[in-house]
C-alpha atoms as a PDB file:
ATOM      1  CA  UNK A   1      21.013  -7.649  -2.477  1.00  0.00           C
ATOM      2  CA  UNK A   2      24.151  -9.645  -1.468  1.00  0.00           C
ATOM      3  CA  UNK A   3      21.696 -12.625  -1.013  1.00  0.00           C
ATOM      4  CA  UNK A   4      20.749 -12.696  -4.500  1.00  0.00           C
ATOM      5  CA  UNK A   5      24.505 -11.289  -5.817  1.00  0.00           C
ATOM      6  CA  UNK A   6      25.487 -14.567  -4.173  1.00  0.00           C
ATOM      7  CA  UNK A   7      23.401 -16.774  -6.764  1.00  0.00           C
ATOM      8  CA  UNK A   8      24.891 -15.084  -9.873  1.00  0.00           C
ATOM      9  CA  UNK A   9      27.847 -17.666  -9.518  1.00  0.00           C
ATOM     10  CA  UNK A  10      27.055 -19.790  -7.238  1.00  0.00           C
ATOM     11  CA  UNK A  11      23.534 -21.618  -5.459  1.00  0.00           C
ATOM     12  CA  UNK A  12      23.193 -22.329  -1.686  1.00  0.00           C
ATOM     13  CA  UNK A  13      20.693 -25.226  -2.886  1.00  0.00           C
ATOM     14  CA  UNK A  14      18.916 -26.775  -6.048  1.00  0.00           C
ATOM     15  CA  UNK A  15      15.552 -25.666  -4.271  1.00  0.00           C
ATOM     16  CA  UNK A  16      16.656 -22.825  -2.153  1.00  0.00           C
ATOM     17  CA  UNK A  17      17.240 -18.888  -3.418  1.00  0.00           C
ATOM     18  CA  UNK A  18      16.669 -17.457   0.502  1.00  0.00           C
ATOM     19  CA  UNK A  19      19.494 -17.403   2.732  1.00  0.00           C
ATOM     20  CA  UNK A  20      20.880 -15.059   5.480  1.00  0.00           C
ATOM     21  CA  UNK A  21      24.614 -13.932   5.121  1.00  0.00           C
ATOM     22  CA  UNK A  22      25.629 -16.684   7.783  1.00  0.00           C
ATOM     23  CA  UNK A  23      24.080 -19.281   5.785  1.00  0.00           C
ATOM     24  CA  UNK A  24      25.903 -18.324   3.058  1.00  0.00           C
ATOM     25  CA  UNK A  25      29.506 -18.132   4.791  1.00  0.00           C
ATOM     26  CA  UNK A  26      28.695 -21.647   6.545  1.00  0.00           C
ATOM     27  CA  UNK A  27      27.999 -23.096   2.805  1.00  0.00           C
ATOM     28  CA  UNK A  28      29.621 -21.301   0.960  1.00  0.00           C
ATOM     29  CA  UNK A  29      32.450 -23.715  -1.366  1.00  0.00           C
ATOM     30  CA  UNK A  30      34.678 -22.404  -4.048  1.00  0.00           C
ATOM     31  CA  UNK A  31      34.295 -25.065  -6.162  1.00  0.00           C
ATOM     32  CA  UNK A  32      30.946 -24.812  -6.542  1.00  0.00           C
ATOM     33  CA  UNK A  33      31.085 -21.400  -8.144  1.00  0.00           C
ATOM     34  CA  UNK A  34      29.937 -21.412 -11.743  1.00  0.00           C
ATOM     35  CA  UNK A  35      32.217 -20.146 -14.548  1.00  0.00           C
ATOM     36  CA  UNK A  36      29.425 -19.284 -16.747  1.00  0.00           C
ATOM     37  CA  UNK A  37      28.469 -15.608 -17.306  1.00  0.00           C
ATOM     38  CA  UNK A  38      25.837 -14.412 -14.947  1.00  0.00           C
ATOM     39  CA  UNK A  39      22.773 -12.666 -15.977  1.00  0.00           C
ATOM     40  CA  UNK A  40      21.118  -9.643 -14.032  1.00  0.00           C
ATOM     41  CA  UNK A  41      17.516 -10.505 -13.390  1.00  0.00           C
ATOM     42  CA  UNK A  42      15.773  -7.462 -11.781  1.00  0.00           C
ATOM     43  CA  UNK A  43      12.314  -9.341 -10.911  1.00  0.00           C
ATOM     44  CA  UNK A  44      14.307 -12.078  -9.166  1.00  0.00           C
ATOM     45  CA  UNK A  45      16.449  -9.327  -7.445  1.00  0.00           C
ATOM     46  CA  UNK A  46      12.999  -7.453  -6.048  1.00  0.00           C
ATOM     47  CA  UNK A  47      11.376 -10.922  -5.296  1.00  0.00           C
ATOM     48  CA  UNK A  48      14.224 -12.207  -3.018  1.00  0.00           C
ATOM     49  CA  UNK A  49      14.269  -8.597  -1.457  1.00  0.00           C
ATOM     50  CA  UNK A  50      10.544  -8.485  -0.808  1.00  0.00           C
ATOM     51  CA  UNK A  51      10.729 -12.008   0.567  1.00  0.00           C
ATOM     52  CA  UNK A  52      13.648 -10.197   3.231  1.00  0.00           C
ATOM     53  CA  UNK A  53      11.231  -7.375   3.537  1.00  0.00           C
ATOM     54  CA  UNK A  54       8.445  -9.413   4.874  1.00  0.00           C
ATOM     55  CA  UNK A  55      10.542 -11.322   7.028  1.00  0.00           C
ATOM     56  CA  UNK A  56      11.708  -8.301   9.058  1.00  0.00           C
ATOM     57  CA  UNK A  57      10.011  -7.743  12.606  1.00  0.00           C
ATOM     58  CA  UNK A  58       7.653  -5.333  12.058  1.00  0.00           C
ATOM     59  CA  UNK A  59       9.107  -2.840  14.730  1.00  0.00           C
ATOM     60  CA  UNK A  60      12.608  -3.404  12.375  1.00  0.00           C
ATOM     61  CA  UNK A  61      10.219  -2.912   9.059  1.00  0.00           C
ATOM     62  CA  UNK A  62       8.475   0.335  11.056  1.00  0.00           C
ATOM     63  CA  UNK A  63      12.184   1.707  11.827  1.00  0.00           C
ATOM     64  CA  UNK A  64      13.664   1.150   8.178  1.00  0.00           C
ATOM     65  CA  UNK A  65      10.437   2.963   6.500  1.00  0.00           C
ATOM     66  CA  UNK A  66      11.083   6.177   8.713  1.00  0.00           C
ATOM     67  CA  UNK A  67      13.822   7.229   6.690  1.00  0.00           C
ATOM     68  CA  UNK A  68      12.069   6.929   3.211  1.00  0.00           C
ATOM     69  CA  UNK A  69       8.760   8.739   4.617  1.00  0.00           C
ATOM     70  CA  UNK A  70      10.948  11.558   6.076  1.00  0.00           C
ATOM     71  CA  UNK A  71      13.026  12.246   2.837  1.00  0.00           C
ATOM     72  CA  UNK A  72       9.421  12.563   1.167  1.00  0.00           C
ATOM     73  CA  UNK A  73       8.610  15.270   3.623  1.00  0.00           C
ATOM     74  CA  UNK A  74       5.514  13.261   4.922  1.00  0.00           C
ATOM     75  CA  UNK A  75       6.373  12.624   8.153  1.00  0.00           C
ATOM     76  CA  UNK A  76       9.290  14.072  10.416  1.00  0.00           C
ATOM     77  CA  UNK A  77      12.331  12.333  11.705  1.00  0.00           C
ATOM     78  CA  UNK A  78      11.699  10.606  14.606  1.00  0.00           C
ATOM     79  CA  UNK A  79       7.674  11.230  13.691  1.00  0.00           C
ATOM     80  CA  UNK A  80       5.501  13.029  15.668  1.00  0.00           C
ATOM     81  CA  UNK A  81       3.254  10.689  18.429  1.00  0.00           C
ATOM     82  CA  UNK A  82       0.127  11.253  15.634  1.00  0.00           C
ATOM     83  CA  UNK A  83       2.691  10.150  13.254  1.00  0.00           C
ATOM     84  CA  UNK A  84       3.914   7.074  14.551  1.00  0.00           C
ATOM     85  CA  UNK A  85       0.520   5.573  15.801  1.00  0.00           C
ATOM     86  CA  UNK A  86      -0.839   5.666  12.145  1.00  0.00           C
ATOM     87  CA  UNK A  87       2.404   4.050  10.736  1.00  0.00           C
ATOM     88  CA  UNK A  88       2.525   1.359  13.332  1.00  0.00           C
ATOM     89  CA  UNK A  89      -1.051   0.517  12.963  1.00  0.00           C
ATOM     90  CA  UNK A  90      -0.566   0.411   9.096  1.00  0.00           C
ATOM     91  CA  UNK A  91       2.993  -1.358   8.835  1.00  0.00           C
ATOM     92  CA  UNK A  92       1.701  -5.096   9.888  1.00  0.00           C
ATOM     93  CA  UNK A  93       0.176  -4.584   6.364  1.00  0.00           C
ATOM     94  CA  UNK A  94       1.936  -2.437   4.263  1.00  0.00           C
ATOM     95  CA  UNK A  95       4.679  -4.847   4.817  1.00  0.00           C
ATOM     96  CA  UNK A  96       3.047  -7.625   2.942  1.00  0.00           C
ATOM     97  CA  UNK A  97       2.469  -5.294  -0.001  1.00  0.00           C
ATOM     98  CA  UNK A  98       6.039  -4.069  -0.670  1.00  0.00           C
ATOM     99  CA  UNK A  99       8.594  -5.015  -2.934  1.00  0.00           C
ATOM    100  CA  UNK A 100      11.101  -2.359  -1.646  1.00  0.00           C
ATOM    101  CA  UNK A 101      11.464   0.275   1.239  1.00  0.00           C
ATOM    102  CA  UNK A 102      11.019   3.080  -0.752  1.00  0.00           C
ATOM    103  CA  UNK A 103       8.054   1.795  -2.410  1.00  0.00           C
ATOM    104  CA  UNK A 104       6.419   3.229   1.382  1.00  0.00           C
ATOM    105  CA  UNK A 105       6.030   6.746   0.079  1.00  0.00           C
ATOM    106  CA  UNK A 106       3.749   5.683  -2.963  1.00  0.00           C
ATOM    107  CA  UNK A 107       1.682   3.092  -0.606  1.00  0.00           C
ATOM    108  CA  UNK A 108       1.717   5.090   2.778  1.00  0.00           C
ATOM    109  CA  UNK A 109       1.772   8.590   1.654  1.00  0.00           C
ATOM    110  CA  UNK A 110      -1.722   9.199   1.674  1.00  0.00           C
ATOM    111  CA  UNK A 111      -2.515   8.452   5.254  1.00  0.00           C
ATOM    112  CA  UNK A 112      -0.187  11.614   6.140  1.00  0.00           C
ATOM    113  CA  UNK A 113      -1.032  14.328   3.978  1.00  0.00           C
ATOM    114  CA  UNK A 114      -4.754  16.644   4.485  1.00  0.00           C
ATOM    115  CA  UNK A 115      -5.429  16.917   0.629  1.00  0.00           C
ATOM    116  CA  UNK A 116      -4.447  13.525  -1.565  1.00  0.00           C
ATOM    117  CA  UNK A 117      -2.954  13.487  -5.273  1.00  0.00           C
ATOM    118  CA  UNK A 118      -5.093  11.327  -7.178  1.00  0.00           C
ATOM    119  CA  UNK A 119      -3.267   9.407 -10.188  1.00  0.00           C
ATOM    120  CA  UNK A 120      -4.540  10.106 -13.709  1.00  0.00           C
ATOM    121  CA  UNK A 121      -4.888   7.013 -14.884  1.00  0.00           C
ATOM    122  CA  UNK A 122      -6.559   5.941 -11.806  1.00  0.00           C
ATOM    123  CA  UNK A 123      -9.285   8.839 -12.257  1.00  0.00           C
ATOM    124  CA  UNK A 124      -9.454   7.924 -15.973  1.00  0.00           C
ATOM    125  CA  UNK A 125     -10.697   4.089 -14.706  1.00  0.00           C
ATOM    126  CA  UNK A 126     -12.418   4.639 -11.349  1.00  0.00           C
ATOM    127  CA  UNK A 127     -13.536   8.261 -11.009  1.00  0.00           C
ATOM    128  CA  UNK A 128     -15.859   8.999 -13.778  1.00  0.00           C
ATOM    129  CA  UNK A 129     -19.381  10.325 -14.554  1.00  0.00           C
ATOM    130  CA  UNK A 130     -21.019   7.558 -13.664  1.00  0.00           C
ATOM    131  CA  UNK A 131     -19.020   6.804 -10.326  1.00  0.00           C
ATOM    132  CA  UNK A 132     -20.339   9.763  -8.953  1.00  0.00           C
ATOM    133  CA  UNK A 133     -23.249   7.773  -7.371  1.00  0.00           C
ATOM    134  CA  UNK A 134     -20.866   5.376  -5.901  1.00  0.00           C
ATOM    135  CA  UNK A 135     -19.335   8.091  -4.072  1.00  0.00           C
ATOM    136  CA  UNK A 136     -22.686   9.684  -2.614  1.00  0.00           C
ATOM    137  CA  UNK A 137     -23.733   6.309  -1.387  1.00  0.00           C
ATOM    138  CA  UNK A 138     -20.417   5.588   0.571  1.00  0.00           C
ATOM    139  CA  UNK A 139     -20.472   9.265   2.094  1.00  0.00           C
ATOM    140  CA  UNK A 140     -24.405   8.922   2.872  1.00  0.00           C
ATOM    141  CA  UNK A 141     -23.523   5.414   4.475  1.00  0.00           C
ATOM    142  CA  UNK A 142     -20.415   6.603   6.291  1.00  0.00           C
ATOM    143  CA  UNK A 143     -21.203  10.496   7.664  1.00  0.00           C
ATOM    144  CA  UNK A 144     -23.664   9.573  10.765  1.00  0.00           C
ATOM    145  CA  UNK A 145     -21.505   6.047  11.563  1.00  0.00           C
ATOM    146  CA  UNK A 146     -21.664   5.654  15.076  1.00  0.00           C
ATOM    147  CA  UNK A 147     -18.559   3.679  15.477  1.00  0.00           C
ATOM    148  CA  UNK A 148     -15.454   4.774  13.207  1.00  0.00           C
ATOM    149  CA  UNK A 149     -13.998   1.351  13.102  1.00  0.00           C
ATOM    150  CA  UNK A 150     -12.810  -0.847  10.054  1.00  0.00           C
ATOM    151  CA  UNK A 151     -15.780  -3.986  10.999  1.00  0.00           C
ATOM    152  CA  UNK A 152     -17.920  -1.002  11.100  1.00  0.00           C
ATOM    153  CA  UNK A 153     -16.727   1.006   7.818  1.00  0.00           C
ATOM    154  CA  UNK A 154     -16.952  -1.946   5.946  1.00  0.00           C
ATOM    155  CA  UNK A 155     -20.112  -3.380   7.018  1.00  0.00           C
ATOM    156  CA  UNK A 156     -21.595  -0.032   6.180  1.00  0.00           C
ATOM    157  CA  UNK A 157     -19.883   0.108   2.820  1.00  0.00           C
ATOM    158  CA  UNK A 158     -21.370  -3.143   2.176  1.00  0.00           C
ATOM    159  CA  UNK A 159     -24.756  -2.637   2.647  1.00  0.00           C
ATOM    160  CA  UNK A 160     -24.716   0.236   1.149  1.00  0.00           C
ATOM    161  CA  UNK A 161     -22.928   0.080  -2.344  1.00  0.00           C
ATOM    162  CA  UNK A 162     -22.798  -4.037  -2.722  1.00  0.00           C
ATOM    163  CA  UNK A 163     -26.617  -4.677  -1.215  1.00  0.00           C
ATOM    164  CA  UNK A 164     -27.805  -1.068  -1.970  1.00  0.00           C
ATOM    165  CA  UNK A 165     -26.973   0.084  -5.597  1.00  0.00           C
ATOM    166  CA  UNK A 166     -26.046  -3.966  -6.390  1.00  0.00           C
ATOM    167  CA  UNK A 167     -22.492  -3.228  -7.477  1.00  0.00           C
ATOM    168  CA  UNK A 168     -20.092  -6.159  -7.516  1.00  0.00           C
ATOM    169  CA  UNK A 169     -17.314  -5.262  -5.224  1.00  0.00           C
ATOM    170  CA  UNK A 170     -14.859  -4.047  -8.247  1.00  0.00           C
ATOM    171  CA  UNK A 171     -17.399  -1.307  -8.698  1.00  0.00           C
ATOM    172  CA  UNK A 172     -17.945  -0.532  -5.597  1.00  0.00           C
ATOM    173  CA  UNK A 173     -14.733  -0.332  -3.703  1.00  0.00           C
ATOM    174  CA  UNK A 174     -12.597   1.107  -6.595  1.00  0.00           C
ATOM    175  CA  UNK A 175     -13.973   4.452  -7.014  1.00  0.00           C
ATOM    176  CA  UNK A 176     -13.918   4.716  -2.605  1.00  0.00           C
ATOM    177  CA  UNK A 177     -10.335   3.603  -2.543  1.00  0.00           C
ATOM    178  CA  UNK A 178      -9.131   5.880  -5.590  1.00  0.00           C
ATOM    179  CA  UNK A 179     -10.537   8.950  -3.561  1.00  0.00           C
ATOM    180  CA  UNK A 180      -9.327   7.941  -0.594  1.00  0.00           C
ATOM    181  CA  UNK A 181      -5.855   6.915  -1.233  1.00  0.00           C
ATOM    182  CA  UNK A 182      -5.514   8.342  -4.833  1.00  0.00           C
ATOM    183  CA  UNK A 183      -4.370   4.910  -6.366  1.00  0.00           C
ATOM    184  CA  UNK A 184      -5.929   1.649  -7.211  1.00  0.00           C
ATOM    185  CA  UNK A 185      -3.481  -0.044  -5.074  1.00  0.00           C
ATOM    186  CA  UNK A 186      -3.563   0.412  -1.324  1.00  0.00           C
ATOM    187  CA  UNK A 187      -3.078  -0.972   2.043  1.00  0.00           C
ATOM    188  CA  UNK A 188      -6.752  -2.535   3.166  1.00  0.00           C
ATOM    189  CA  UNK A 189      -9.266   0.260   2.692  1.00  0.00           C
ATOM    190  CA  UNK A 190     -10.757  -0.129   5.705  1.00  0.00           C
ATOM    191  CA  UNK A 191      -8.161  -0.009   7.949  1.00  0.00           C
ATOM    192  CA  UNK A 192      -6.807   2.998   6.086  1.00  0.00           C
ATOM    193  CA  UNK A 193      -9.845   4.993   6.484  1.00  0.00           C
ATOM    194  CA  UNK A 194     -10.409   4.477  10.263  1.00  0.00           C
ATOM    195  CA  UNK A 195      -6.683   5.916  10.592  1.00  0.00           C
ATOM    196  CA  UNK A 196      -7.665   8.608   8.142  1.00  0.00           C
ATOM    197  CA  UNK A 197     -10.683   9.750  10.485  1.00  0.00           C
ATOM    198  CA  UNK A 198     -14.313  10.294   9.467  1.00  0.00           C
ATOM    199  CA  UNK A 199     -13.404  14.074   8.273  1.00  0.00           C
ATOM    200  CA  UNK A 200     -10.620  13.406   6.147  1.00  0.00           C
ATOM    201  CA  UNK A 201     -12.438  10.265   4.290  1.00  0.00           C
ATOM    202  CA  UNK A 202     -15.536  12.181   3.679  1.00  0.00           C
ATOM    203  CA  UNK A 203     -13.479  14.955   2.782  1.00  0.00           C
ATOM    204  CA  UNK A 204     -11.697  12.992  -0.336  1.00  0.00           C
ATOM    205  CA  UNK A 205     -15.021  11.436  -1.375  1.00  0.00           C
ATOM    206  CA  UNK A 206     -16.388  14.912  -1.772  1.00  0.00           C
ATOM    207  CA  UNK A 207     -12.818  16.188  -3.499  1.00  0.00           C
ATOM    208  CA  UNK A 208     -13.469  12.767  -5.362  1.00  0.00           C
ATOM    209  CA  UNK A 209     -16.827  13.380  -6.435  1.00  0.00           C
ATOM    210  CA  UNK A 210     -16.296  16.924  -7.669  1.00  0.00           C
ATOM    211  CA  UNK A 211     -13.610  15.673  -9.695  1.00  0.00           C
ATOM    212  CA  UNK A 212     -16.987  13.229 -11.511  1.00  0.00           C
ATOM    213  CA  UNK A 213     -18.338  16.569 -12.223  1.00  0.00           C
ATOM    214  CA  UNK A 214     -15.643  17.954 -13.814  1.00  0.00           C
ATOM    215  CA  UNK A 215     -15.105  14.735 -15.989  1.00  0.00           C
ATOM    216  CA  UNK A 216     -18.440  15.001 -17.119  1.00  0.00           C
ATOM    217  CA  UNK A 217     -18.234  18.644 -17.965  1.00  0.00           C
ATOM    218  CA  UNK A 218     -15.611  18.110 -19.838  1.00  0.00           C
END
């Protein structure tokens, strides 16, 4: 936030919006502050703060998330062992994904709850009548897996719902990641499922395909 308050009056560069609070103090001139009125631009503010974000070691990015996570009653404070293998595997790409810290609880909170909310409008677009074969095929494919690994999760996916029912990948992976994570935005689906487990991932494609039914009945 100071980084981009900074550029409301004044510019480190021509070509240059990213700069630590050192920079700034080293460069920093008087007379180069502008007298014109300054206009709040929120996308600029939250692209300058991702662009931080990402920057962050990911043990710093791991630490700063805890907080958010814990406030959202999803994980405790310092997290249990469980707790803080899944979020350490995850962070390395969560982090690319975010704009803001608290934007953790939307993206993460899946992997650390038993039964996940699904969003509406997601359902509405990926969980309907006719996705309910989708979700059979990626449970079939998935239940007797002998390895519970991403390669393996997604080479079984693959065969099944891309090579098996010919589904481009849109129609294949949207209903499996709405059930899984209850969004259509997510950290890599694979990944997310082997830190999910087999149970819990077969578990939301069942909750997942019920929900079909119920759509249809209606």
């Amino acid at each position: 936030m100071a980084n981009y308050l900074a550029l409301l009056g004044w510019s480190i560069a021509e070509d240059r919006d990213i700069f630590s609070m050192a920079e700034m103090v080293e460069a920093f001139d008087i007379t180069r502050v502008s007298a014109n009125p300054a206009r709040f631009d929120l996308k600029k503010a939250e692209a300058i703060n991702a662009t931080h974000l990402r920057a962050l070691p990911v043990e710093e990015f791991t630490k700063r998330v805890i907080p958010f996570l814990a406030r959202a009653g999803l994980i405790s404070d310092p997290p249990t062992a469980e707790q803080r293998r899944v979020l350490e595997a995850i962070a390395p790409l969560a982090q690319e994904r975010m704009i803001v810290l608290s934007d953790a609880v939307g993206l993460l909170g899946f992997l650390f709850v038993d039964d996940v909310v699904i969003d509406e409008a997601a359902a509405a677009k990926h969980l309907r009548p006719d996705d309910a074969a989708v979700l059979d095929a990626a449970a079939a494919a998935l239940r007797d897996l002998p390895d519970w690994s991403s390669p393996a999760i997604e080479a079984a996916l693959k065969a099944s719902l891309v090579e098996g029912l010919g589904l481009k990948p849109r129609q294949a992976f949207g209903p499996v990641r709405v059930a899984v994570s209850g969004r259509t935005v997510s950290p890599p689906l694979y990944e997310s499922m082997e830190l999910l487990g087999r149970e819990r991932t077969l578990d939301r494609l069942a909750a997942a395909r019920a929900r079909t039914e119920r759509s249809s009945a209606g």
